[in-house]
N, C-alpha and C. Protein backbone atom coordinates (compact mmCIF):
# COMPACT_ATOMS: atom_id res chain seq x y z
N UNK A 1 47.21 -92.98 -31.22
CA UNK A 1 47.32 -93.80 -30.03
C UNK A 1 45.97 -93.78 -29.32
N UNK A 2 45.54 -94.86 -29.09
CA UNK A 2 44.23 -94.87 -28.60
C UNK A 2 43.87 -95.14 -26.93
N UNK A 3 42.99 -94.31 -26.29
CA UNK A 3 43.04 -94.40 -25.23
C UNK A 3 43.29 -95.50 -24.14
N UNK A 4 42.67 -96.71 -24.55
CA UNK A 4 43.04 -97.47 -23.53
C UNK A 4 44.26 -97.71 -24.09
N UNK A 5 45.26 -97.72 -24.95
CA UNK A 5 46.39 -98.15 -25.08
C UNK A 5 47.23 -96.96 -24.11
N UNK A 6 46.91 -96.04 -23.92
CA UNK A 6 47.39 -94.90 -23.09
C UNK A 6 46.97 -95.28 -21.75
N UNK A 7 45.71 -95.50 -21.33
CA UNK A 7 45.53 -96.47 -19.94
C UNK A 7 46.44 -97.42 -19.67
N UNK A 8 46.59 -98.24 -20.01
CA UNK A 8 47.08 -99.52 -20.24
C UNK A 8 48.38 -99.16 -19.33
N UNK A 9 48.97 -97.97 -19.97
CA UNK A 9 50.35 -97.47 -19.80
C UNK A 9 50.30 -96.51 -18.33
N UNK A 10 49.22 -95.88 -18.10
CA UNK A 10 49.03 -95.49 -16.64
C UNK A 10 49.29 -96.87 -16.01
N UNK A 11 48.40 -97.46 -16.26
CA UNK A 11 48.06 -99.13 -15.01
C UNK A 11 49.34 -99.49 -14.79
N UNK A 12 50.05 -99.90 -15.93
CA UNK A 12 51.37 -100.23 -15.84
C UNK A 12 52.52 -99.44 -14.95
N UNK A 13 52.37 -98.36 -15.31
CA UNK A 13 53.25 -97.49 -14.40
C UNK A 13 52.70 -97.19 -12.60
N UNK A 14 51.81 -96.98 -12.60
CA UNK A 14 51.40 -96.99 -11.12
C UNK A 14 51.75 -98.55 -10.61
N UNK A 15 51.49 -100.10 -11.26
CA UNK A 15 51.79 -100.66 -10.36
C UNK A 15 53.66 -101.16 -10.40
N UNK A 16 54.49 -100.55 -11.45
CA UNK A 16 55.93 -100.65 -11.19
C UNK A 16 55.99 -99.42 -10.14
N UNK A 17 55.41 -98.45 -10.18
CA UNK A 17 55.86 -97.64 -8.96
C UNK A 17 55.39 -98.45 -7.17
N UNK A 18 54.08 -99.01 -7.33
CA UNK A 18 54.03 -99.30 -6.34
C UNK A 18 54.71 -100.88 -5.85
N UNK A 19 55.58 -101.32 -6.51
CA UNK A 19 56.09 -102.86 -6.29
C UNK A 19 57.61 -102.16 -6.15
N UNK A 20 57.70 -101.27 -6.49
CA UNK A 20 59.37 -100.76 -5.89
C UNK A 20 59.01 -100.11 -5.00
N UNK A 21 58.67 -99.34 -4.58
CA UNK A 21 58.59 -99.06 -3.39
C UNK A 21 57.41 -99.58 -1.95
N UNK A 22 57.29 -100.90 -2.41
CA UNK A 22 57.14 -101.97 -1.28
C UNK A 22 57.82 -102.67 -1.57
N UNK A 23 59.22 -102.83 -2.29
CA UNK A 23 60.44 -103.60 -2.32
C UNK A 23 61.49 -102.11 -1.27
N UNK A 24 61.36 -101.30 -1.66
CA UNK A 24 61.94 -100.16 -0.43
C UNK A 24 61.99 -100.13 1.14
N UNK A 25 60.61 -100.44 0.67
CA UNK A 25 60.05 -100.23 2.32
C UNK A 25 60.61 -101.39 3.01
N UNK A 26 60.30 -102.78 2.39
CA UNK A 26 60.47 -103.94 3.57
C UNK A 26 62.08 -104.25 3.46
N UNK A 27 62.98 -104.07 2.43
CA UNK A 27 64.00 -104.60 2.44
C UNK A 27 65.10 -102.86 2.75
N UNK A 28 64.90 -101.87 2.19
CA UNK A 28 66.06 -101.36 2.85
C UNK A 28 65.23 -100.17 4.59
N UNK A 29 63.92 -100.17 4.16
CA UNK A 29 63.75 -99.14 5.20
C UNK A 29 63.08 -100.18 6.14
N UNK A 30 63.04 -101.21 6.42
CA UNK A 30 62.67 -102.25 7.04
C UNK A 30 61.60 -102.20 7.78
N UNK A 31 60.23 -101.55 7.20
CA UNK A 31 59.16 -101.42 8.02
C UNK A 31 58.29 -101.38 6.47
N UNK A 32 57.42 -102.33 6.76
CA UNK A 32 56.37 -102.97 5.94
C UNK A 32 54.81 -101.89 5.48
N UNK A 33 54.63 -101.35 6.88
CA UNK A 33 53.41 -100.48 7.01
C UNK A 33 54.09 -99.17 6.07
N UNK A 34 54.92 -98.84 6.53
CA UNK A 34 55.70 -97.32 5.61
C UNK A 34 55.08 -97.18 4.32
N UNK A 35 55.15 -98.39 3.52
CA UNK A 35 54.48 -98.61 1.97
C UNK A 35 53.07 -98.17 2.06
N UNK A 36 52.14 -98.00 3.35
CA UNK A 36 50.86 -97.79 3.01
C UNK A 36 50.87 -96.13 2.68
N UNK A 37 51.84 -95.76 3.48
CA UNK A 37 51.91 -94.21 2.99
C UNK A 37 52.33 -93.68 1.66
N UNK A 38 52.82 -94.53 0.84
CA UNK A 38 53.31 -94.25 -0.32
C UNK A 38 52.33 -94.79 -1.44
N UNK A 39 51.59 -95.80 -1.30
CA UNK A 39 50.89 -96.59 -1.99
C UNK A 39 49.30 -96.15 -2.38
N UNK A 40 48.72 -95.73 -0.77
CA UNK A 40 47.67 -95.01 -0.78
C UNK A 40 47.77 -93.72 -1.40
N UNK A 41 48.23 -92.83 -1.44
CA UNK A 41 48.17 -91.25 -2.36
C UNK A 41 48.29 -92.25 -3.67
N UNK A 42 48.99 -92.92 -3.91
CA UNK A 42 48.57 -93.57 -5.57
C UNK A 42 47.60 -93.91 -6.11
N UNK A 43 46.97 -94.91 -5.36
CA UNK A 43 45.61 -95.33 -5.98
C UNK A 43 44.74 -94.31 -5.50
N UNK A 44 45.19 -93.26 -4.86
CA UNK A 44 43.91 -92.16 -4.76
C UNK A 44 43.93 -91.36 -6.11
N UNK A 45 45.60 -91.05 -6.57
CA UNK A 45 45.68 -90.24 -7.45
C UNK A 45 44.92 -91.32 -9.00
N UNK A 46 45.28 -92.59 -8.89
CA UNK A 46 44.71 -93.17 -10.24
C UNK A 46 43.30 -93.67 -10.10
N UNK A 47 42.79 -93.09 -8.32
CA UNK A 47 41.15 -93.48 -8.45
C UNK A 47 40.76 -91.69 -9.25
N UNK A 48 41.22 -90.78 -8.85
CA UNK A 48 41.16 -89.43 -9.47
C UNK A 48 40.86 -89.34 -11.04
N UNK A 49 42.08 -89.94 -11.27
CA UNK A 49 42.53 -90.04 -12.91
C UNK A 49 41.50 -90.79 -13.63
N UNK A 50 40.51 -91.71 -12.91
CA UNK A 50 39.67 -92.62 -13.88
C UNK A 50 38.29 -91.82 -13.86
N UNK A 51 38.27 -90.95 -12.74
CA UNK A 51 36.93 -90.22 -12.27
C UNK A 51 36.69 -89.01 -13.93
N UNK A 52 38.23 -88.25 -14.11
CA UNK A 52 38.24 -87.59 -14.77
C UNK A 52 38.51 -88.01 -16.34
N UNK A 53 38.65 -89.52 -16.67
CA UNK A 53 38.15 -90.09 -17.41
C UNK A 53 36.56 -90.40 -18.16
N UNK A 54 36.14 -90.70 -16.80
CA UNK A 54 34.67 -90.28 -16.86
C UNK A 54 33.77 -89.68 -17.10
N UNK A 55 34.33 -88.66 -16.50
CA UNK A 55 33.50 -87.20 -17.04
C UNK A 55 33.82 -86.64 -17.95
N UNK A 56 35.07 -87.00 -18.52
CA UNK A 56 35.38 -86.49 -20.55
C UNK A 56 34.39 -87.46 -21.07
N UNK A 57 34.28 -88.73 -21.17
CA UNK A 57 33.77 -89.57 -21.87
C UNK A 57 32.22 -89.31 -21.35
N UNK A 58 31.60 -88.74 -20.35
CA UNK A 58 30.42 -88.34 -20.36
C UNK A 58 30.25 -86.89 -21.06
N UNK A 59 31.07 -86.47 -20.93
CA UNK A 59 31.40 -85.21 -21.78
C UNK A 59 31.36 -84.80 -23.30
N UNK A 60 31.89 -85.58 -24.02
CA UNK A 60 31.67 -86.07 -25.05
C UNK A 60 30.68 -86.66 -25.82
N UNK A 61 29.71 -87.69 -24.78
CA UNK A 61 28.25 -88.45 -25.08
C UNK A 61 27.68 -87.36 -25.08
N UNK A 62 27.37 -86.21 -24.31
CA UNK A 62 26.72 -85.15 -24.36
C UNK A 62 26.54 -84.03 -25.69
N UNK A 63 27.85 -84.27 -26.06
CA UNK A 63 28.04 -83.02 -26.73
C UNK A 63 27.18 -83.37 -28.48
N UNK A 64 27.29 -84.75 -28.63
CA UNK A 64 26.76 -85.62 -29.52
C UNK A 64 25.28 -85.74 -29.89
């Protein structure tokens, strides 16, 4: 299985997590902003996840 096919499958899952729960927020907890609290730790955690992408794949150029 090759990495971006494994990306692919992060991307995918972070944005079904974040489209249900800004379907949460506005329709049963009825406040729109609520979603920024749930949404933001996400793309922090998958700005994280690409950082440490990075530095394997610089990691690797190195070792070469």
């Amino acid at each position: 299985m090759s990495s971006e096919f494994k990306e692919s499958y992060v991307i995918w899952g972070i944005v079904t997590v974040a489209v249900l729960t800004l379907l949460y927020s506005v329709l049963l907890a009825g406040r729109f902003l609520s979603w920024f609290g749930i949404a933001l730790p996400l793309l922090g955690l998958y700005l994280f996840w690409r950082f440490v992408r990075a530095v394997e794949r610089i990691a690797d150029e190195m070792e070469r």
